[in-house]
Protein backbone atom coordinates (compact mmCIF):
# COMPACT_ATOMS: atom_id res chain seq x y z
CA UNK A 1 133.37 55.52 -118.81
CA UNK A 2 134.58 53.98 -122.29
CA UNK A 3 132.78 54.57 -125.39
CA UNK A 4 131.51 52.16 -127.74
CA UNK A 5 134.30 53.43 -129.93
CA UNK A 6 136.51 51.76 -127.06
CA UNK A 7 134.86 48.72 -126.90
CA UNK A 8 137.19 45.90 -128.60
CA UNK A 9 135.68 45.16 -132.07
CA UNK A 10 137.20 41.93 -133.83
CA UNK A 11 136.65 41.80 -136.85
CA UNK A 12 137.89 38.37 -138.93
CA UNK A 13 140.10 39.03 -141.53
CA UNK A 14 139.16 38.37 -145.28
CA UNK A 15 139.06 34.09 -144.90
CA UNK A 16 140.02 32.39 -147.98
CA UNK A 17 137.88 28.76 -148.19
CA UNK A 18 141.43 27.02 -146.76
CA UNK A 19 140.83 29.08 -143.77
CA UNK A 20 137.31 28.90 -143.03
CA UNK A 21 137.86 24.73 -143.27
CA UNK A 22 140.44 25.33 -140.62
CA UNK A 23 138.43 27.29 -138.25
CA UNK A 24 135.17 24.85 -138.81
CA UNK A 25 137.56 21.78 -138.38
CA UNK A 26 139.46 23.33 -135.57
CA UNK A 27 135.82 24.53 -133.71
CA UNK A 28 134.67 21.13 -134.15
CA UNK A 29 138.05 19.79 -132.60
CA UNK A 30 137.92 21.79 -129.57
CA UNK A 31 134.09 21.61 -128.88
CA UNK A 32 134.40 17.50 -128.89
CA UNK A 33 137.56 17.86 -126.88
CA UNK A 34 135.51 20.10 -124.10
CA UNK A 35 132.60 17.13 -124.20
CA UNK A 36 134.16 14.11 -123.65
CA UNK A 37 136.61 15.59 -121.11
CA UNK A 38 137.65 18.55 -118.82
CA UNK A 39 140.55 19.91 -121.24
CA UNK A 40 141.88 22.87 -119.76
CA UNK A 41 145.04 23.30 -121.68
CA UNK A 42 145.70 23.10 -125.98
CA UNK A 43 149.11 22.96 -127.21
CA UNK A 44 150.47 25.15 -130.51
CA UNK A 45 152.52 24.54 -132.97
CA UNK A 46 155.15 27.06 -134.00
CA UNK A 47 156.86 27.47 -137.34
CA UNK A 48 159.99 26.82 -135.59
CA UNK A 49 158.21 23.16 -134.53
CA UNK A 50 157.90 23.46 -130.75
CA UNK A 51 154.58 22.25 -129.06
CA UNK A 52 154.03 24.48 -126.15
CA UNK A 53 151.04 23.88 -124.19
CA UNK A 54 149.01 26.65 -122.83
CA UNK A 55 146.61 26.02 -119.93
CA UNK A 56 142.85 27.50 -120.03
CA UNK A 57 140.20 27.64 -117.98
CA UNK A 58 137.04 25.53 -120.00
CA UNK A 59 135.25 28.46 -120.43
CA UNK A 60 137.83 29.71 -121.80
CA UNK A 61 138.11 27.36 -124.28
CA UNK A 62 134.64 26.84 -125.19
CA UNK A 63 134.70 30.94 -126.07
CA UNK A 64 137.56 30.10 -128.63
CA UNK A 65 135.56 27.46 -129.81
CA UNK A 66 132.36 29.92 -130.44
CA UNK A 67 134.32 32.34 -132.27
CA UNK A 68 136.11 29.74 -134.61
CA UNK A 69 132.52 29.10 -135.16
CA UNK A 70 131.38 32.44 -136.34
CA UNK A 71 134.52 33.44 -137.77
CA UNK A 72 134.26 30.03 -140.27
CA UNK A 73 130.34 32.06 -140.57
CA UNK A 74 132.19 34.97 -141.76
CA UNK A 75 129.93 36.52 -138.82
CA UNK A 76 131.36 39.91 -137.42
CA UNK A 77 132.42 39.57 -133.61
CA UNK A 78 132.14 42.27 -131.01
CA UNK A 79 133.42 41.41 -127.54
CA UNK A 80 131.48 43.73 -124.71
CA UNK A 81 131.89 43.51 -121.12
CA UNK A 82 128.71 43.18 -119.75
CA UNK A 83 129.18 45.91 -117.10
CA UNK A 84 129.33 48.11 -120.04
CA UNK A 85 126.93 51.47 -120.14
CA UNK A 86 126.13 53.40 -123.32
CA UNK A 87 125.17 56.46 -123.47
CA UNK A 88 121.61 57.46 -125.31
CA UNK A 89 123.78 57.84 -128.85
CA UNK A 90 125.61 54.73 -128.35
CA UNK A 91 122.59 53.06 -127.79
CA UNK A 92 120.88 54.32 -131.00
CA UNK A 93 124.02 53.17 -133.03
CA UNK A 94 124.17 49.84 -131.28
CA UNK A 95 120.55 49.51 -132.39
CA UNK A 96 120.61 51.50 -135.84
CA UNK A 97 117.79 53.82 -134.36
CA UNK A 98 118.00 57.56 -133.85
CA UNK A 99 118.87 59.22 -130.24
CA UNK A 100 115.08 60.50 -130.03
CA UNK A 101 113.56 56.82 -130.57
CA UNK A 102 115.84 55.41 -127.89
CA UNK A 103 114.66 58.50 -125.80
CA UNK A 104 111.02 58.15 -126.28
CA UNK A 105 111.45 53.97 -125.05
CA UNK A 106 113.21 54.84 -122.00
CA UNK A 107 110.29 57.76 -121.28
CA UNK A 108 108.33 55.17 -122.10
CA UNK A 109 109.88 52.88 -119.61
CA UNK A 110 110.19 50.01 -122.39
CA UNK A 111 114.40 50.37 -122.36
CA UNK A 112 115.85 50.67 -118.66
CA UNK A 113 118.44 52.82 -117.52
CA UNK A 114 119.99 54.91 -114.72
CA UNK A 115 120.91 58.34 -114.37
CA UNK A 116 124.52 59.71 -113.66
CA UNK A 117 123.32 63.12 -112.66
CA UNK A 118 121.43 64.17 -115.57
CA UNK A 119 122.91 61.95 -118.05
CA UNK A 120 120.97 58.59 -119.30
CA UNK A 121 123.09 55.53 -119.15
CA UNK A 122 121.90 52.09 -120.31
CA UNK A 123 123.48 48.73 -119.26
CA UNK A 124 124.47 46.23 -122.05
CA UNK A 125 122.59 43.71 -120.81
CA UNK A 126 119.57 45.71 -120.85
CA UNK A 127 120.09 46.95 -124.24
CA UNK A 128 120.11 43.17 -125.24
CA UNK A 129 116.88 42.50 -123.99
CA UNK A 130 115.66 45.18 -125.67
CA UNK A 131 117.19 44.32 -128.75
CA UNK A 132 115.77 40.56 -128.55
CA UNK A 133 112.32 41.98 -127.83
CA UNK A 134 112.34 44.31 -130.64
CA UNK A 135 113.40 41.43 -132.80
CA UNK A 136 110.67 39.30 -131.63
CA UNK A 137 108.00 41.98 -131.78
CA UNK A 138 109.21 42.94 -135.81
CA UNK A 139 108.94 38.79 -136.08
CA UNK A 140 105.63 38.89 -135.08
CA UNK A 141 104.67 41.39 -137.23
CA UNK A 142 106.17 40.24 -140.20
CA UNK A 143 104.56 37.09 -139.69
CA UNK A 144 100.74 38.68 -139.31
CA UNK A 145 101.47 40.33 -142.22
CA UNK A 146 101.92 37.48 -144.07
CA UNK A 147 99.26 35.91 -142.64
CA UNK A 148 97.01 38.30 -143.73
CA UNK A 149 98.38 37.93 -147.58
CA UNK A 150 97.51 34.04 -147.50
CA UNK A 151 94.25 35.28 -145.81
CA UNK A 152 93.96 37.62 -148.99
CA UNK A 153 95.09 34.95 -151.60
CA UNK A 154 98.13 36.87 -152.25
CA UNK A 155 101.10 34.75 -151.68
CA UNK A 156 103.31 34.33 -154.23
């Protein structure tokens, strides 16, 4: 079992505005490359001139093309497996929550998981859900209350 410590974290260097261009340009590049055909290779450049070409599988490619996209964001990238499991405290990091919240949802059955003898594990892709429905459900909320201020007259 890895921890989330072990989990590959990318983080994109410090990206001057020449840089960010390049990744925007390059994502666009790629993406229209992967639409009008079934590109499965790209070819480099190196500084001593040669061209190699590397073959990929699409998906592949479109992945490179995402994170070129959120790297030209500045957006922080975290690659997971999704057969990952986190333990009860990895889960309340992942989520910025404490260990007894996450505790209380799974007692609560609103966060699944599995036991490995008498240890709570929770699958990534559950913790996702999770994480989407909590973001919809503080959505909602945010939006009654400010439905309720424009019922009150107090927008501003």
């Amino acid at each position: 079992m890895r921890t989330l410590d072990q989990v590959r974290q990318v983080q994109p260097p410090a990206l001057t505005a020449q840089d960010i261009e390049m990744a925007r340009v390059a994502q666009r590049c790629l993406m229209e490359a992967l639409d009008h055909s079934r590109a499965a290779a790209i070819t480099l450049t190196t500084e001593q001139g040669e061209h190699p070409s590397i073959e990929l599988p699409p998906g592949a490619l479109k992945l490179i093309g995402q994170l070129l996209g959120m790297m030209s964001e500045g957006r922080p990238i975290a690659l997971v497996p999704t057969s990952q499991e986190f333990t009860t405290v990895e889960a309340a990091h992942f989520l910025n929550v404490s260990r007894p919240f996450v505790i209380k949802e799974i007692e609560a059955g609103r966060l699944a998981h599995r036991l490995v003898g008498t240890h709570r594990r929770i699958a990534f892709d559950d913790l996702m859900a999770y994480a989407r429905q909590m973001r919809e459900q503080q959505e909602g909320a945010l939006e009654a209350l400010a439905e309720n201020a424009r019922a009150l007259g107090l927008e501003y």
